[in-house]
PDB file of N, CA and C in Angstrom:
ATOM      1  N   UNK A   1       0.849  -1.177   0.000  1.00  0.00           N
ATOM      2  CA  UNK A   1       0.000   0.000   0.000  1.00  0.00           C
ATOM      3  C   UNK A   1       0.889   1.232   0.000  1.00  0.00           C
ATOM      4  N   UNK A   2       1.152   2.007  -1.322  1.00  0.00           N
ATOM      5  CA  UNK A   2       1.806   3.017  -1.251  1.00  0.00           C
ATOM      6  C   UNK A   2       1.086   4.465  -0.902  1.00  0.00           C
ATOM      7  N   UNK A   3      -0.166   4.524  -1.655  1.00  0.00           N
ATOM      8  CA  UNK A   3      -0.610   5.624  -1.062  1.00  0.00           C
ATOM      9  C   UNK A   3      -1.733   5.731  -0.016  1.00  0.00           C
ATOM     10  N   UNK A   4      -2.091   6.926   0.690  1.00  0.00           N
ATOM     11  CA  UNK A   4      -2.860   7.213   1.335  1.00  0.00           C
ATOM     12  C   UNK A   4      -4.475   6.424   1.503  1.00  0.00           C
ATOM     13  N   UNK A   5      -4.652   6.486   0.186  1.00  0.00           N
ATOM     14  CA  UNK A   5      -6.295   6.492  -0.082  1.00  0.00           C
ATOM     15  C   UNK A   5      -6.546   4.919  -0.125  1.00  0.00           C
ATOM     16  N   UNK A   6      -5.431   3.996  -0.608  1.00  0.00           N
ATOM     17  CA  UNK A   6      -5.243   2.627  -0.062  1.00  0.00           C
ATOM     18  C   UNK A   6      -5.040   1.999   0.959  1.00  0.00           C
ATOM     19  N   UNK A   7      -4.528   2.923   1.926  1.00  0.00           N
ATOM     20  CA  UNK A   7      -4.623   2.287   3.106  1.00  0.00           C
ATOM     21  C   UNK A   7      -5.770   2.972   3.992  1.00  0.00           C
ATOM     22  N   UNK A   8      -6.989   3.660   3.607  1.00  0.00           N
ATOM     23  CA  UNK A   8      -8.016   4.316   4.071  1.00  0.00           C
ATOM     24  C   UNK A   8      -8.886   2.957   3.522  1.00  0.00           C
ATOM     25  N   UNK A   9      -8.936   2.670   2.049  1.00  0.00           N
ATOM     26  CA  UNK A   9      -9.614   1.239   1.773  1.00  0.00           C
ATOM     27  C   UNK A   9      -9.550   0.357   2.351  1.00  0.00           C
ATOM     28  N   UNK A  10      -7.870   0.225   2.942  1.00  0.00           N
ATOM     29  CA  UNK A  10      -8.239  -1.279   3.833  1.00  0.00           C
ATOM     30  C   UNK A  10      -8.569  -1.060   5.325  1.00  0.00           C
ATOM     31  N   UNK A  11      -9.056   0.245   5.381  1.00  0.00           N
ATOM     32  CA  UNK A  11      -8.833   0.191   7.015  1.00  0.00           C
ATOM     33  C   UNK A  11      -8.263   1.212   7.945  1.00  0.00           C
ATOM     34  N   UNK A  12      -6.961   1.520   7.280  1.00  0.00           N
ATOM     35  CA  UNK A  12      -6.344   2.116   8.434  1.00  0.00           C
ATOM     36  C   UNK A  12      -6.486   3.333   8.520  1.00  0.00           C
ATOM     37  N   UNK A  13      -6.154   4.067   9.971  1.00  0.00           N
ATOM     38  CA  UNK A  13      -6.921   5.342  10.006  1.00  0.00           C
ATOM     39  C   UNK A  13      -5.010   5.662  10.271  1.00  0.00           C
ATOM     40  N   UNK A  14      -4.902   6.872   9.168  1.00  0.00           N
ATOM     41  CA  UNK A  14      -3.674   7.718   9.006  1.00  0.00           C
ATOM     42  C   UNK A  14      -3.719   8.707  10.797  1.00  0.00           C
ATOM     43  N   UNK A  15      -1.862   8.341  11.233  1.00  0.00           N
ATOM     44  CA  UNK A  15      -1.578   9.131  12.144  1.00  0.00           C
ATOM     45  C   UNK A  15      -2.104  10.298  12.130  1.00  0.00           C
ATOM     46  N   UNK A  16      -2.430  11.319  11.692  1.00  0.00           N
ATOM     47  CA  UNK A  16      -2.797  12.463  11.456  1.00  0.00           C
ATOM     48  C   UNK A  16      -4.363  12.756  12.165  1.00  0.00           C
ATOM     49  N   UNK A  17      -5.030  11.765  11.490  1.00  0.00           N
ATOM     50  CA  UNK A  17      -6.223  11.644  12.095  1.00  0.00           C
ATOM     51  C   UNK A  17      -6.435  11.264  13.333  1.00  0.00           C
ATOM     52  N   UNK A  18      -5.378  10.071  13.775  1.00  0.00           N
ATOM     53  CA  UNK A  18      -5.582   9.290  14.595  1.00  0.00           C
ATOM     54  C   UNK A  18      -5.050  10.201  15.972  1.00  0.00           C
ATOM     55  N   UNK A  19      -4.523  10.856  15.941  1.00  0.00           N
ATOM     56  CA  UNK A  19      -4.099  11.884  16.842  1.00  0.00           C
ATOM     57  C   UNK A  19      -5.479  13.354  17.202  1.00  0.00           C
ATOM     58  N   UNK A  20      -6.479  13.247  16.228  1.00  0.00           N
ATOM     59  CA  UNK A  20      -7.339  14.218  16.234  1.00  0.00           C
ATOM     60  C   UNK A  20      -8.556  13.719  16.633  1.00  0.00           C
ATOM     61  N   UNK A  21      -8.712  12.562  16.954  1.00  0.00           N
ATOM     62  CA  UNK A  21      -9.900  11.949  17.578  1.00  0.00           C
ATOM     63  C   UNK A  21      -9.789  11.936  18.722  1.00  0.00           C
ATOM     64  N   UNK A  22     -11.133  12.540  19.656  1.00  0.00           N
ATOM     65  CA  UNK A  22     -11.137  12.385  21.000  1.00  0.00           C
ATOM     66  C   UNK A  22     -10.834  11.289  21.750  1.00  0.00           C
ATOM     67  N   UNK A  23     -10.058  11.081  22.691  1.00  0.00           N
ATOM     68  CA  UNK A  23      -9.848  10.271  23.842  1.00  0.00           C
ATOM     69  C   UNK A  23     -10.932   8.913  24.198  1.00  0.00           C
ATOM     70  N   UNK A  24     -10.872   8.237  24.065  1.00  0.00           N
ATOM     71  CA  UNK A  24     -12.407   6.834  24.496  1.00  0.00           C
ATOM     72  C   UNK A  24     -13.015   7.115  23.249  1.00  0.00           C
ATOM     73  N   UNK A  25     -12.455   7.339  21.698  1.00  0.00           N
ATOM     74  CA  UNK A  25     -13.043   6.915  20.389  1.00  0.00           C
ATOM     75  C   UNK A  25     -12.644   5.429  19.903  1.00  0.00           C
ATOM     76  N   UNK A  26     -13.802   4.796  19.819  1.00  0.00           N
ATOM     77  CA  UNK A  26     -13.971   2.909  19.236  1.00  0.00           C
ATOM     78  C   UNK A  26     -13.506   3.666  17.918  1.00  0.00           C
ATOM     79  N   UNK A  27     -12.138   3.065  17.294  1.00  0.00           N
ATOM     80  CA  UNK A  27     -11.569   3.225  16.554  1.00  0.00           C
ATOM     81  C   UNK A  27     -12.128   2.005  15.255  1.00  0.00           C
ATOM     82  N   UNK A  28     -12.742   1.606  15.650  1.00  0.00           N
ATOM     83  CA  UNK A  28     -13.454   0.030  14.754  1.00  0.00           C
ATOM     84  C   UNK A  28     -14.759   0.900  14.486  1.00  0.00           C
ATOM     85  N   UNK A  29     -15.284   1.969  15.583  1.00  0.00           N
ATOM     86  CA  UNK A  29     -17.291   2.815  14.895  1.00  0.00           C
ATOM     87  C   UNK A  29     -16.493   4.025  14.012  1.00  0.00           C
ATOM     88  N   UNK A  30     -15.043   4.325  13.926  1.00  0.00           N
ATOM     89  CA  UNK A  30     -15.003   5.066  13.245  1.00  0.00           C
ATOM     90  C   UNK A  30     -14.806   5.185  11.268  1.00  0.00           C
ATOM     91  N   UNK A  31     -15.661   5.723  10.857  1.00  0.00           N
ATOM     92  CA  UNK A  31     -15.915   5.867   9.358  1.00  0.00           C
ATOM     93  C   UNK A  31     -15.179   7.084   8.833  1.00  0.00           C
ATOM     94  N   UNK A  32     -14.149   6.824   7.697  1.00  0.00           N
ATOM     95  CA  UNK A  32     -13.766   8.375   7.078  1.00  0.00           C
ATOM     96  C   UNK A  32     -14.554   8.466   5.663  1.00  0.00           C
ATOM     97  N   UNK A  33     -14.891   9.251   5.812  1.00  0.00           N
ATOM     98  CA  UNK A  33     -15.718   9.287   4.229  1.00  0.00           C
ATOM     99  C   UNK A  33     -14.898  10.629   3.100  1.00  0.00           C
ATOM    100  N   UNK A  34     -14.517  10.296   2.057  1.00  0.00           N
ATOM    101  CA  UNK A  34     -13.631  10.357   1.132  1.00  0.00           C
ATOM    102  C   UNK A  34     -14.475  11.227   0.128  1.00  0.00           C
ATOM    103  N   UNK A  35     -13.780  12.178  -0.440  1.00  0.00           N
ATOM    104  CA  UNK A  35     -14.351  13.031  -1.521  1.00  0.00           C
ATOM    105  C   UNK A  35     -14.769  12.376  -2.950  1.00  0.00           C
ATOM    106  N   UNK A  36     -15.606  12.392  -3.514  1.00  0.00           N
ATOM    107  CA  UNK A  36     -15.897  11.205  -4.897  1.00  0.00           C
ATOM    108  C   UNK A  36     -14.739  11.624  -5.591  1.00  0.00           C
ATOM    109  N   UNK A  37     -14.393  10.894  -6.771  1.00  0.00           N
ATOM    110  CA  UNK A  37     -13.393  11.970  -7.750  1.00  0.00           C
ATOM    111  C   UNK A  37     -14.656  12.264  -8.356  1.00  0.00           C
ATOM    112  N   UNK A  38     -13.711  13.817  -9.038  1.00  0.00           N
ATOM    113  CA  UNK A  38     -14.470  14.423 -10.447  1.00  0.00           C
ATOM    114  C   UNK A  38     -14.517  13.691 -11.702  1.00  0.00           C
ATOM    115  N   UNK A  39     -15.798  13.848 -11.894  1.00  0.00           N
ATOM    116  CA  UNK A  39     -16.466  13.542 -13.293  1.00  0.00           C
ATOM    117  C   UNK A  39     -16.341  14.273 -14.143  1.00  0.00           C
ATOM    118  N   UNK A  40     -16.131  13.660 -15.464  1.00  0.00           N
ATOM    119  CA  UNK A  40     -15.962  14.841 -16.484  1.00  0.00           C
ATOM    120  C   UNK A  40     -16.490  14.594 -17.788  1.00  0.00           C
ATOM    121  N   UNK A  41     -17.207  13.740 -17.012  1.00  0.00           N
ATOM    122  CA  UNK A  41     -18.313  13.124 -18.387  1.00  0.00           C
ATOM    123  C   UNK A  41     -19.345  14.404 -18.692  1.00  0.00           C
ATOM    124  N   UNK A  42     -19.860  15.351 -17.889  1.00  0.00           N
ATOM    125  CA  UNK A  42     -20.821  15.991 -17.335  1.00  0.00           C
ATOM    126  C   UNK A  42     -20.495  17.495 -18.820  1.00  0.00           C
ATOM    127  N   UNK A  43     -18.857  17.769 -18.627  1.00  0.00           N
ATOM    128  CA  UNK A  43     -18.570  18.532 -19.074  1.00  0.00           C
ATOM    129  C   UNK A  43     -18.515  18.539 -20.596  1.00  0.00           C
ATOM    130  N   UNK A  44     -17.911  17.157 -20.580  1.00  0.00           N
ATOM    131  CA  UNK A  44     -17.925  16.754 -22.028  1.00  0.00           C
ATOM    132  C   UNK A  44     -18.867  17.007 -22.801  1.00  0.00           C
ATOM    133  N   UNK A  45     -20.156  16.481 -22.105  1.00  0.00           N
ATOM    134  CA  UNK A  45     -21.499  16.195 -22.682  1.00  0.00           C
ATOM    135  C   UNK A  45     -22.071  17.145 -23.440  1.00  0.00           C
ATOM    136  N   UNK A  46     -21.791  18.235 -22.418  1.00  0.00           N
ATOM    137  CA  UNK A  46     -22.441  19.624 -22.314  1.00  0.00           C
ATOM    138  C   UNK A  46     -21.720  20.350 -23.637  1.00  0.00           C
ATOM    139  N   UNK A  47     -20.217  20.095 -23.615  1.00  0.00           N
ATOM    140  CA  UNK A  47     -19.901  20.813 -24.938  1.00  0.00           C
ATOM    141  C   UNK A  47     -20.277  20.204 -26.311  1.00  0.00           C
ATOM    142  N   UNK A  48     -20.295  18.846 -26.100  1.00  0.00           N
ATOM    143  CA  UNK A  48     -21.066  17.928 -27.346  1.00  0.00           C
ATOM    144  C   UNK A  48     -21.985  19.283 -27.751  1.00  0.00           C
ATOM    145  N   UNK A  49     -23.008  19.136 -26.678  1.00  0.00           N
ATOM    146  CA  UNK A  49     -24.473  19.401 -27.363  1.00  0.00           C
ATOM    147  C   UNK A  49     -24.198  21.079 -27.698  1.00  0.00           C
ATOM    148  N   UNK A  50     -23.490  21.598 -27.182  1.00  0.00           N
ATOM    149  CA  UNK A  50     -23.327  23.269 -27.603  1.00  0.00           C
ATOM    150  C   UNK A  50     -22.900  23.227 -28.937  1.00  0.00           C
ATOM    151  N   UNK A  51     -21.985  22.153 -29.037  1.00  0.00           N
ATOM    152  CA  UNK A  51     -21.278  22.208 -30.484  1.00  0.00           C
ATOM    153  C   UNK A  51     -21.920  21.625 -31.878  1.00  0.00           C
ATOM    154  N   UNK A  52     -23.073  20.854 -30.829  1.00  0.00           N
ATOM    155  CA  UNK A  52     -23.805  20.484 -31.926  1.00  0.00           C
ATOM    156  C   UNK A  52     -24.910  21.076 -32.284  1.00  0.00           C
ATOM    157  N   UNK A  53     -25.677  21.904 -31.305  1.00  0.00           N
ATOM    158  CA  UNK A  53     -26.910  22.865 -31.456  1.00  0.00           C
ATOM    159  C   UNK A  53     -25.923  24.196 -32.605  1.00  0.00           C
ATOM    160  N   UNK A  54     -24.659  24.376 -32.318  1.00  0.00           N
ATOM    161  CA  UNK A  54     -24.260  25.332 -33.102  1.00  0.00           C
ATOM    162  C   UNK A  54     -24.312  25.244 -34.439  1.00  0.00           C
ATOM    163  N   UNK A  55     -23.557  23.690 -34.650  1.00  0.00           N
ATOM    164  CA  UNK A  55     -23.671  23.229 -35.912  1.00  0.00           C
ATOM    165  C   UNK A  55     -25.292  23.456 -36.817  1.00  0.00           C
ATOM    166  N   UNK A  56     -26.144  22.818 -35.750  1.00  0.00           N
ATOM    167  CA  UNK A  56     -27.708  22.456 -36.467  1.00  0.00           C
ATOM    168  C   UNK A  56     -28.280  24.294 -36.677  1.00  0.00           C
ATOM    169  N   UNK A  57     -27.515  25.078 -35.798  1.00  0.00           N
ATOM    170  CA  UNK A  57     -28.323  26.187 -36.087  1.00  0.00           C
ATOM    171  C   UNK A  57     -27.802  27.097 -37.199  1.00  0.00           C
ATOM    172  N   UNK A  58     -26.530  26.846 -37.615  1.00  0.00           N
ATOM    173  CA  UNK A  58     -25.626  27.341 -38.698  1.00  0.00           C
ATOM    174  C   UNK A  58     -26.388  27.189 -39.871  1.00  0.00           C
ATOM    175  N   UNK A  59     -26.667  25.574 -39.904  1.00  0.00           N
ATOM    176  CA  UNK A  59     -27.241  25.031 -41.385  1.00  0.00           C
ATOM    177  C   UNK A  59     -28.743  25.420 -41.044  1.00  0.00           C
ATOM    178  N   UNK A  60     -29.068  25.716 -40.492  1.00  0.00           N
ATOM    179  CA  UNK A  60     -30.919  26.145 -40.647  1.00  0.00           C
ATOM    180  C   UNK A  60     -30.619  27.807 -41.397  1.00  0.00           C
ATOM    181  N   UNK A  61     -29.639  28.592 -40.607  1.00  0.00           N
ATOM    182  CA  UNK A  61     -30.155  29.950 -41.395  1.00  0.00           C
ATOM    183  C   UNK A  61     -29.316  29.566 -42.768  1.00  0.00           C
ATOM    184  N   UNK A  62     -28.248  29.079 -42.939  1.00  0.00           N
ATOM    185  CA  UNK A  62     -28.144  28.917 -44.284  1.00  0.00           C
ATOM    186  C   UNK A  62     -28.627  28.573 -45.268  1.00  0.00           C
ATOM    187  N   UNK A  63     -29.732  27.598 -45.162  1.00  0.00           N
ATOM    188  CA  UNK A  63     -30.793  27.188 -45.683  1.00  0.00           C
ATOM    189  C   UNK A  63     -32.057  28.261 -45.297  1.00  0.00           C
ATOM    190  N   UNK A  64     -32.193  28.803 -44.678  1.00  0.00           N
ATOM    191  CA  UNK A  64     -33.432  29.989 -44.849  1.00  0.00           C
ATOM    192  C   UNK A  64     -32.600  30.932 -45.780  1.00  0.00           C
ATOM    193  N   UNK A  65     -31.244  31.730 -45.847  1.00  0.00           N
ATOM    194  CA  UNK A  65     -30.903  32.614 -46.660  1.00  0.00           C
ATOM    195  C   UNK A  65     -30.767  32.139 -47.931  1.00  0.00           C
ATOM    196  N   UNK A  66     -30.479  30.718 -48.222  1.00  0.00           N
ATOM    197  CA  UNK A  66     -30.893  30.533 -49.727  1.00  0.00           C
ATOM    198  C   UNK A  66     -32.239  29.881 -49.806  1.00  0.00           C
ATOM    199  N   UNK A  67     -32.928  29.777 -49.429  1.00  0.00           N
ATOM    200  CA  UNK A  67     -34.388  29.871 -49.516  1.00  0.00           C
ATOM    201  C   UNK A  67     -34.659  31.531 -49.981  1.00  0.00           C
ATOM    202  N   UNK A  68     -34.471  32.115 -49.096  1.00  0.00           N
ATOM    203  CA  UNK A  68     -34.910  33.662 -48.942  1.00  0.00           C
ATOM    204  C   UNK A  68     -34.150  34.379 -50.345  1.00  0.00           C
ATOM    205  N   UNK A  69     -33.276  33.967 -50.402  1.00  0.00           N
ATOM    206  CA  UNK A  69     -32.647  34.523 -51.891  1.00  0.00           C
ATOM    207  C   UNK A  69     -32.908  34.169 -52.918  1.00  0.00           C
ATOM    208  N   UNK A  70     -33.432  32.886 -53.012  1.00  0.00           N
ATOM    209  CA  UNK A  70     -33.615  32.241 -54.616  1.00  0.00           C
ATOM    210  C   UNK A  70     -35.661  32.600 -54.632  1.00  0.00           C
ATOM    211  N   UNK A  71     -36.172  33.107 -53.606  1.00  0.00           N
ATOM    212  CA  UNK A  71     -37.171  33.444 -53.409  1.00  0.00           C
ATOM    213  C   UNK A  71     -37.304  35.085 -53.901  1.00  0.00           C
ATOM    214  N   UNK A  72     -36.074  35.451 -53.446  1.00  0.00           N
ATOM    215  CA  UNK A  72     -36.159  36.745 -53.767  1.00  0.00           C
ATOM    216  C   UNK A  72     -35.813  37.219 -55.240  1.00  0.00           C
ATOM    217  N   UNK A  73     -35.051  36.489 -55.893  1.00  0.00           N
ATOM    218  CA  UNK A  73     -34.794  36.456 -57.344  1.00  0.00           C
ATOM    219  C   UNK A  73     -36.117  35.920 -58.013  1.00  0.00           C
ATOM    220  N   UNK A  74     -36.705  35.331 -58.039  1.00  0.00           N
ATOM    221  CA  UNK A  74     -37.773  34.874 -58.785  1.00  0.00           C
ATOM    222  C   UNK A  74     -38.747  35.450 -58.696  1.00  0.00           C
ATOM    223  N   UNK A  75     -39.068  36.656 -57.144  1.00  0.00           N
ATOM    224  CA  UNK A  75     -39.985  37.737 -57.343  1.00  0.00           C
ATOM    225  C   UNK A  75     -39.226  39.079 -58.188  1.00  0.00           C
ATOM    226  N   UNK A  76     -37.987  39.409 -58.362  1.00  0.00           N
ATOM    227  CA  UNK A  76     -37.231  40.206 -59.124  1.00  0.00           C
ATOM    228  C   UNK A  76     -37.434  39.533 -60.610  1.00  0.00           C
ATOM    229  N   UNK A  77     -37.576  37.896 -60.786  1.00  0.00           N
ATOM    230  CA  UNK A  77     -37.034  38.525 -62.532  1.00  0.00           C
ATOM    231  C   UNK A  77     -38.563  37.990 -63.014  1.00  0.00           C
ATOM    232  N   UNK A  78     -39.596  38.028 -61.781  1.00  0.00           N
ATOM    233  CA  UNK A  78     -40.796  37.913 -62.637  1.00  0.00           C
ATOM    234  C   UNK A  78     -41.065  39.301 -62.500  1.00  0.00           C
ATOM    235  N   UNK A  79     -40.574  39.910 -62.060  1.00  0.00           N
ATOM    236  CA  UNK A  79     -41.219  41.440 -62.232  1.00  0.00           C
ATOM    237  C   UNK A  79     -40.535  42.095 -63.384  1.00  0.00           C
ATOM    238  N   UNK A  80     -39.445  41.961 -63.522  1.00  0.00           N
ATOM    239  CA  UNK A  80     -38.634  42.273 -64.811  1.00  0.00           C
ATOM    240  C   UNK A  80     -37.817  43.126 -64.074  1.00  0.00           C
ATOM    241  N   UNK A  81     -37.296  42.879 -62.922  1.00  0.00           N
ATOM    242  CA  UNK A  81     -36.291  43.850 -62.410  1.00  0.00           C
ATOM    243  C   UNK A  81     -34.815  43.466 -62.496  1.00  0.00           C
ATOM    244  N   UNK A  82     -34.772  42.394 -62.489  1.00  0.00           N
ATOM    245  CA  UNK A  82     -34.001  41.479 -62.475  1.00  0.00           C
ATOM    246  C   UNK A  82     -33.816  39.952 -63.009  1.00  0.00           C
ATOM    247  N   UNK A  83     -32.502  40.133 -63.792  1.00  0.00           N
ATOM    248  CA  UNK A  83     -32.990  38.674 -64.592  1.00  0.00           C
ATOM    249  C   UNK A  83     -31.551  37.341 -64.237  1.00  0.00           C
ATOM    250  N   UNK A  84     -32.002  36.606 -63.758  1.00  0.00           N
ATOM    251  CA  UNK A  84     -30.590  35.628 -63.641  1.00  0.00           C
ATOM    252  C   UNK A  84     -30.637  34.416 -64.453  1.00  0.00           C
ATOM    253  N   UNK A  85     -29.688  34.096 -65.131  1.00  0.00           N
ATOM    254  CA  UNK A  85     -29.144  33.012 -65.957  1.00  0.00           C
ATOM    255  C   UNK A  85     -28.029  32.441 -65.360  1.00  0.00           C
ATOM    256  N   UNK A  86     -28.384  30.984 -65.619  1.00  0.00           N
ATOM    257  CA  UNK A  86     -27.009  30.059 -65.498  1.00  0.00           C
ATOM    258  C   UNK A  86     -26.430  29.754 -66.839  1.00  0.00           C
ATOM    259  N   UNK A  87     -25.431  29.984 -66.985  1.00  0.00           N
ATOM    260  CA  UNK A  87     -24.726  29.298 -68.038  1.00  0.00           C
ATOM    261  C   UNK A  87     -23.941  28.205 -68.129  1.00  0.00           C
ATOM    262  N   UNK A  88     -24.320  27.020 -68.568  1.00  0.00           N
ATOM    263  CA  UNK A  88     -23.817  25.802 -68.746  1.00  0.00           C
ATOM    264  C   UNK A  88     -22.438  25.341 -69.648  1.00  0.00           C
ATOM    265  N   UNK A  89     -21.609  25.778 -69.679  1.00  0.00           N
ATOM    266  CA  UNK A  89     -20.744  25.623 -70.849  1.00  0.00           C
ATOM    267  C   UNK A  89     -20.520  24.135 -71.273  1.00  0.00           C
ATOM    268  N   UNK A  90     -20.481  23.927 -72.636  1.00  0.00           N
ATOM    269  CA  UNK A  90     -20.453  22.425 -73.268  1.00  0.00           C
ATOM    270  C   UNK A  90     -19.179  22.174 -73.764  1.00  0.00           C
ATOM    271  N   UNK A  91     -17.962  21.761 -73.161  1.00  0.00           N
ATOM    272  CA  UNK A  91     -16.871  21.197 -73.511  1.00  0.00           C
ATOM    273  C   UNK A  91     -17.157  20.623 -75.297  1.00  0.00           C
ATOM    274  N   UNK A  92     -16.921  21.511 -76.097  1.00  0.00           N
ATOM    275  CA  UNK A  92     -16.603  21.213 -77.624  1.00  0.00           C
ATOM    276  C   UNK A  92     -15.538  20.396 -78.496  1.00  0.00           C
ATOM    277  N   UNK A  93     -15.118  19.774 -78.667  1.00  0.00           N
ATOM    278  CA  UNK A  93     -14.092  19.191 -79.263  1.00  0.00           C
ATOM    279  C   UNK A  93     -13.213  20.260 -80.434  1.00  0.00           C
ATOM    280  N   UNK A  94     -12.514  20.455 -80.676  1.00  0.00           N
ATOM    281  CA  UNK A  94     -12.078  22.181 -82.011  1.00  0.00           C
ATOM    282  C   UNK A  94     -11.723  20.776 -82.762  1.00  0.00           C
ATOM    283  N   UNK A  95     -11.878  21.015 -84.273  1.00  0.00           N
ATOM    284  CA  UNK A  95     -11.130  20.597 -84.994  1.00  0.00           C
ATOM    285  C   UNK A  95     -10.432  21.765 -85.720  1.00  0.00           C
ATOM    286  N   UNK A  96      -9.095  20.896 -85.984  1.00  0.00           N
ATOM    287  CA  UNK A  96      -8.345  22.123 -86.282  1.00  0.00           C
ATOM    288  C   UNK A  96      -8.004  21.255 -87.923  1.00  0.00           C
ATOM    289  N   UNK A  97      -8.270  22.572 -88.854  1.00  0.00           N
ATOM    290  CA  UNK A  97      -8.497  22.604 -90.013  1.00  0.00           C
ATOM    291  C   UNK A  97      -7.440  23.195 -90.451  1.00  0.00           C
ATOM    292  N   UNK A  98      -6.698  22.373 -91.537  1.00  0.00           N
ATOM    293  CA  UNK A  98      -5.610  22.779 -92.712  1.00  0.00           C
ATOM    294  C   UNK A  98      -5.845  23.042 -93.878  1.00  0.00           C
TER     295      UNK A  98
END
């Protein structure tokens, strides 16, 4: 038993203590009760879900602003204010002529 908290498991009550207990203490009714360790599952968790509500809320307005834009072009070029074209370009083959 090298450290402290192992020999509190099996039993033994550290000099320190054992010097701070009153006089006629049943050293067999006495209980030390030990701090839990920290959890850090708790923390983890918590940034999961921040990082993931961030994510889900990123892609919602990005998807409302191209909603809202391709909405807004199609009330522009039915009004004739505005007109948008895609242009497709068709990879041609050249022949080259002598």
């Amino acid at each position: 038993m090298q450290l402290p908290e192992d020999q509190i498991r099996a039993g033994h009550i550290p000099a320190d203590l054992y010097r701070q207990m009153p006089p006629g203490t049943d050293m067999r009714r006495v209980v030390i009760v030990q701090e839990a360790p920290r959890s850090y599952k708790g923390p983890i968790v918590l940034t999961l879900v921040v990082l993931t509500g961030s994510v889900a809320v990123l892609l919602v307005i990005a998807f409302v602003v191209q909603v809202v834009a391709g909405a807004a072009i199609g009330v522009l070029s039915a009004t004739g204010g505005l007109s948008y074209t895609i242009n497709r370009t068709t990879k041609r083959k050249h022949v080259l002529s002598k």
